[in-house]
Protein backbone atom coordinates (compact mmCIF):
# COMPACT_ATOMS: atom_id res chain seq x y z
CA UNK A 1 -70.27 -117.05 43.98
CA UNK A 2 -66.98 -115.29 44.82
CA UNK A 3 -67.63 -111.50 46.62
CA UNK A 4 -66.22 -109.01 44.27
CA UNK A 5 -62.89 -107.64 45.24
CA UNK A 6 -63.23 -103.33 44.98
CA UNK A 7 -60.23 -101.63 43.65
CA UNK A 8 -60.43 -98.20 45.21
CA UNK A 9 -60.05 -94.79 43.05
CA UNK A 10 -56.35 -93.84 42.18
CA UNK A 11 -55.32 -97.61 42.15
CA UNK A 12 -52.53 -97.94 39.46
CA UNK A 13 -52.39 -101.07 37.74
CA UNK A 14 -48.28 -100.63 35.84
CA UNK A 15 -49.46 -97.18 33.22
CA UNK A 16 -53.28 -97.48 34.39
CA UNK A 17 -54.84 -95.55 37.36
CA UNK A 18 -58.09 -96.42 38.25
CA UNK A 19 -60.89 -93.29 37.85
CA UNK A 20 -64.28 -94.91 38.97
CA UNK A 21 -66.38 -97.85 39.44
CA UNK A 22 -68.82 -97.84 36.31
CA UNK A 23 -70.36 -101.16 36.73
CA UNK A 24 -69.81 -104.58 38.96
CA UNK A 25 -66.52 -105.81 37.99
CA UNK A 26 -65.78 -103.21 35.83
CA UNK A 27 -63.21 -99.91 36.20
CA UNK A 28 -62.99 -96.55 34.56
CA UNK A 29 -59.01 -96.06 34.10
CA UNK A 30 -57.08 -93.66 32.60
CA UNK A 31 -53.41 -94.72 30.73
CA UNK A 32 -50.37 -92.67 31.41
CA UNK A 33 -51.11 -90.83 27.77
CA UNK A 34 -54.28 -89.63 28.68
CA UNK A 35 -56.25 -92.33 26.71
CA UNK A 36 -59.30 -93.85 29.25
CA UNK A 37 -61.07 -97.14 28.51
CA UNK A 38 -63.60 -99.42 30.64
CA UNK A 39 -61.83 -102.34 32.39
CA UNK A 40 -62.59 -105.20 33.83
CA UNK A 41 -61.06 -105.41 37.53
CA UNK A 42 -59.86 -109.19 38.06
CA UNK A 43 -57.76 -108.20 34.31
CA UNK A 44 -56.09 -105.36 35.93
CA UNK A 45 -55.80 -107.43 38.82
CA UNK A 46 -53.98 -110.47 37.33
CA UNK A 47 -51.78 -107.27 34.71
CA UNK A 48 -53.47 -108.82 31.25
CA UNK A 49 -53.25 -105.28 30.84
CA UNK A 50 -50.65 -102.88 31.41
CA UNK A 51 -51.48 -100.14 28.77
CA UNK A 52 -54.26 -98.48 26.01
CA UNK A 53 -51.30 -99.81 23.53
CA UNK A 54 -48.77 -97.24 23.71
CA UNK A 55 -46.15 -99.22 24.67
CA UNK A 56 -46.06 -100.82 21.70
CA UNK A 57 -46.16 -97.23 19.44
CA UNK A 58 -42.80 -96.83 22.10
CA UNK A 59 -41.07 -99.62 21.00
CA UNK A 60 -42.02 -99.37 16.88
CA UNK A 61 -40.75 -95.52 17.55
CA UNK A 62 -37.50 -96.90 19.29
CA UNK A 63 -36.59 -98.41 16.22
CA UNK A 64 -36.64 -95.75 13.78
CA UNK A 65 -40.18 -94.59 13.10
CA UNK A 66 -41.21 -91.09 14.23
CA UNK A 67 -43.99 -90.81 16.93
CA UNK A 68 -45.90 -88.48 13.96
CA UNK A 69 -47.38 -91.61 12.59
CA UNK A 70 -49.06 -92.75 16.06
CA UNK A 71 -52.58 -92.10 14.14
CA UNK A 72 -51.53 -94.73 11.46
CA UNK A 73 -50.50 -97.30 13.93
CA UNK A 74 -53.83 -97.38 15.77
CA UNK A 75 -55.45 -97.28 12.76
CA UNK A 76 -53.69 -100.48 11.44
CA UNK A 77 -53.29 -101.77 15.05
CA UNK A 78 -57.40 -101.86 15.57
CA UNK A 79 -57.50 -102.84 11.48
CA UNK A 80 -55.58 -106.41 12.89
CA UNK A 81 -57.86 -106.68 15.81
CA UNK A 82 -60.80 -106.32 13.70
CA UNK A 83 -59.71 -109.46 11.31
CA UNK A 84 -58.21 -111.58 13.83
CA UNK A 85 -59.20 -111.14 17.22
CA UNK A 86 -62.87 -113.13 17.81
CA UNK A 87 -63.08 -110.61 21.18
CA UNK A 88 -63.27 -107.80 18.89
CA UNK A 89 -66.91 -105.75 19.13
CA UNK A 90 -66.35 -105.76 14.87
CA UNK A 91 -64.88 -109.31 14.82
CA UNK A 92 -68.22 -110.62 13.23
CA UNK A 93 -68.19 -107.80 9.94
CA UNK A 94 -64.65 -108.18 9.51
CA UNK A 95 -62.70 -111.76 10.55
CA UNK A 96 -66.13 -113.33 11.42
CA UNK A 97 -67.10 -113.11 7.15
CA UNK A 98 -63.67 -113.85 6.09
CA UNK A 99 -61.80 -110.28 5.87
CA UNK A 100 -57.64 -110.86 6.30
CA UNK A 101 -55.04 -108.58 6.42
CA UNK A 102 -51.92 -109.55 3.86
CA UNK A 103 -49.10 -111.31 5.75
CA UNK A 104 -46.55 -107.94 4.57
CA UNK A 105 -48.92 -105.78 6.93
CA UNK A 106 -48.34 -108.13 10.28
CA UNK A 107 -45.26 -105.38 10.54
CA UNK A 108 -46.43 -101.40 10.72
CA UNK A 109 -43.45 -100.45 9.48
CA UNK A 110 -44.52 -102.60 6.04
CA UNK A 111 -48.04 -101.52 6.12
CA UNK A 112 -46.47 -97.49 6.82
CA UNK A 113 -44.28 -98.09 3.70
CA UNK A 114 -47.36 -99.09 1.03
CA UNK A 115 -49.42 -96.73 2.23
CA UNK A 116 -47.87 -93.67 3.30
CA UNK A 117 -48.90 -91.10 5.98
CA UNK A 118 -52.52 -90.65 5.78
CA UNK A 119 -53.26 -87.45 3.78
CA UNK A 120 -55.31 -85.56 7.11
CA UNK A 121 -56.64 -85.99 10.31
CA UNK A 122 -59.94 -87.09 8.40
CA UNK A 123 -59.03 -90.00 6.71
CA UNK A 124 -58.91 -93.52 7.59
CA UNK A 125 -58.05 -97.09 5.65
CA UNK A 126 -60.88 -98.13 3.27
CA UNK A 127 -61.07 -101.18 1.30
CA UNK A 128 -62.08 -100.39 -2.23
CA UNK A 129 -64.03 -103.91 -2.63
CA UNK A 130 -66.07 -103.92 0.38
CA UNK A 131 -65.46 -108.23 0.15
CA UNK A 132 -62.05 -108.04 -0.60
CA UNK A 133 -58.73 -107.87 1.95
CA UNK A 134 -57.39 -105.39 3.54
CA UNK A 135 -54.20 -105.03 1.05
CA UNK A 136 -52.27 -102.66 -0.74
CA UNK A 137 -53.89 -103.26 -3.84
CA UNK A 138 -57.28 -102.42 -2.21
CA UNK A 139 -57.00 -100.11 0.11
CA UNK A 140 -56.89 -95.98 -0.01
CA UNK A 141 -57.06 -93.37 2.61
CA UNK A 142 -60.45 -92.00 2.75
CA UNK A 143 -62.51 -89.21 4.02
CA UNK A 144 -65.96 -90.34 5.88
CA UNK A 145 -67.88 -88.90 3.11
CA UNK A 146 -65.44 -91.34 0.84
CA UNK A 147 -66.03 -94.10 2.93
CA UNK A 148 -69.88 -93.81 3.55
CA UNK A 149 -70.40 -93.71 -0.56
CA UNK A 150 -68.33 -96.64 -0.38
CA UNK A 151 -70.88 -98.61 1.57
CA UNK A 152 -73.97 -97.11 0.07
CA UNK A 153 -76.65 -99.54 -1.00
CA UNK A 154 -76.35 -97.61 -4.92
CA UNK A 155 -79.03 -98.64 -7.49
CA UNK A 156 -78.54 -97.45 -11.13
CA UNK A 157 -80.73 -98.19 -14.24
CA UNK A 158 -79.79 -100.29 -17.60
CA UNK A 159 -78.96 -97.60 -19.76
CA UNK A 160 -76.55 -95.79 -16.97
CA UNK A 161 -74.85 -99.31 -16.77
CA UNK A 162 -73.76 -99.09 -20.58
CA UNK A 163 -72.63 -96.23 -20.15
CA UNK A 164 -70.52 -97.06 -17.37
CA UNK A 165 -68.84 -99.88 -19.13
CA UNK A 166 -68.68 -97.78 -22.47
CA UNK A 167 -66.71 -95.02 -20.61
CA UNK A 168 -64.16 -97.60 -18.84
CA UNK A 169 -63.60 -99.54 -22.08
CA UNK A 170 -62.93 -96.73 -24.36
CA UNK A 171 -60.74 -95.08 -21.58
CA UNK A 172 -62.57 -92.36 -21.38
CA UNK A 173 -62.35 -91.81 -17.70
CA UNK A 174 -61.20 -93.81 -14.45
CA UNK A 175 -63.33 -95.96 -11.90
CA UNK A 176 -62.61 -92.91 -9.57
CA UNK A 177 -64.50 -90.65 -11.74
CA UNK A 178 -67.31 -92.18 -12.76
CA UNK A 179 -67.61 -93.23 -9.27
CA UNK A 180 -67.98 -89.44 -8.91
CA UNK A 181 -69.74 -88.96 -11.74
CA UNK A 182 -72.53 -91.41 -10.78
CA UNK A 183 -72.57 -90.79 -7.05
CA UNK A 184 -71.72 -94.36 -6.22
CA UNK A 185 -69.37 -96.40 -4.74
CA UNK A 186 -65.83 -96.94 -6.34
CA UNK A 187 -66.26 -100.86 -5.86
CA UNK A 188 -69.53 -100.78 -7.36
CA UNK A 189 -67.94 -99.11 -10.68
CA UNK A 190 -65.46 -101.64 -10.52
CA UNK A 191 -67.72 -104.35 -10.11
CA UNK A 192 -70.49 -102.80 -13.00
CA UNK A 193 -66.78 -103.14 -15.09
CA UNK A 194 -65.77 -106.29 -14.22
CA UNK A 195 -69.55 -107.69 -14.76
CA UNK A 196 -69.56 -109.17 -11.02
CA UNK A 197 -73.06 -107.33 -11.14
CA UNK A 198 -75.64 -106.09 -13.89
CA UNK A 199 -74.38 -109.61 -15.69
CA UNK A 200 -77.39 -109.91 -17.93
CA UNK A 201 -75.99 -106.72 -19.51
């Protein structure tokens, strides 16, 4: 077994300095932007890693897009990582079961355009179909309290159903707000609607 090689504290690796030994093998660093993250030391070693990411929010900014919207990029950059990188910690929820992300949003600057700025600090991309794709036609900006409805195990009786379906259909309200109406997930309105559930009704 090869001796582990110690990288002493303060050891910069191109925008990473080296904080601490956390663990055999592995580094505490901090990036140039302040951003810290657990590394392992032969991948500093060999430079499979020169930054947290923000040298690629430098080079989307260079070309036109204002640094403002770093809080979208990560959030689309780590949306990407989750669908197609196996190494990802939420590879398995996401790629793993079949989630993609729509060939227009391989470019931020697409993905920026059909969604917009996010509305505050507080919100985050949410898919409104828990099984479907991360795509414009299913996706919002959401608060937490949005998002954990979203993913609430909701259980709602025969007669609430009907009604559900009777309000849609006679357009007397939106998915949106019977979602709020009921207290349940938007993509369980929409799949009460669309009979994907409750079919015996």
């Amino acid at each position: 077994m090869t001796p582990e090689i110690l990288i002493p504290p303060k050891s910069r690796f191109d925008r990473w300095t080296v904080i601490e030994r956390v663990r055999p093998a592995y580094y505490l660093c901090q990036c140039n932007c302040g951003n810290t993250k657990v590394i392992r030391g032969s991948t500093l070693r060999r430079g499979h890693t020169t930054s947290c990411g923000c040298k690629k929010l430098e080079r989307i900014t260079k070309h036109g897009l204002s640094p403002q919207y770093q809080h979208e990029y990560w959030i689309w950059f780590h949306m990407l990582k989750r669908c197609r990188d196996p190494r990802h910690i939420y590879f398995a929820k996401y790629g793993g079961r079949g989630i993609t992300v729509c060939a227009r949003w391989s470019n931020f600057p697409e993905f920026l355009a059909d969604m917009g700025p996010r509305p505050s600090l507080r919100h985050s991309i949410d898919r409104i179909d828990n099984d479907g794709n991360y795509e414009l036609s299913n996706c919002r900006w959401a608060t937490p309290a949005q998002q954990q409805r979203n993913r609430r195990d909701n259980k709602l009786n025969l007669d609430q159903v009907t009604d559900i379906r009777k309000e849609y259909i006679f357009g007397i309200t939106s998915y949106q707000k019977i979602a709020d109406k009921y207290g349940v997930a938007l993509s369980h309105i929409y799949n009460i609607v669309k009979r994907r559930v409750w079919i015996e009704n």
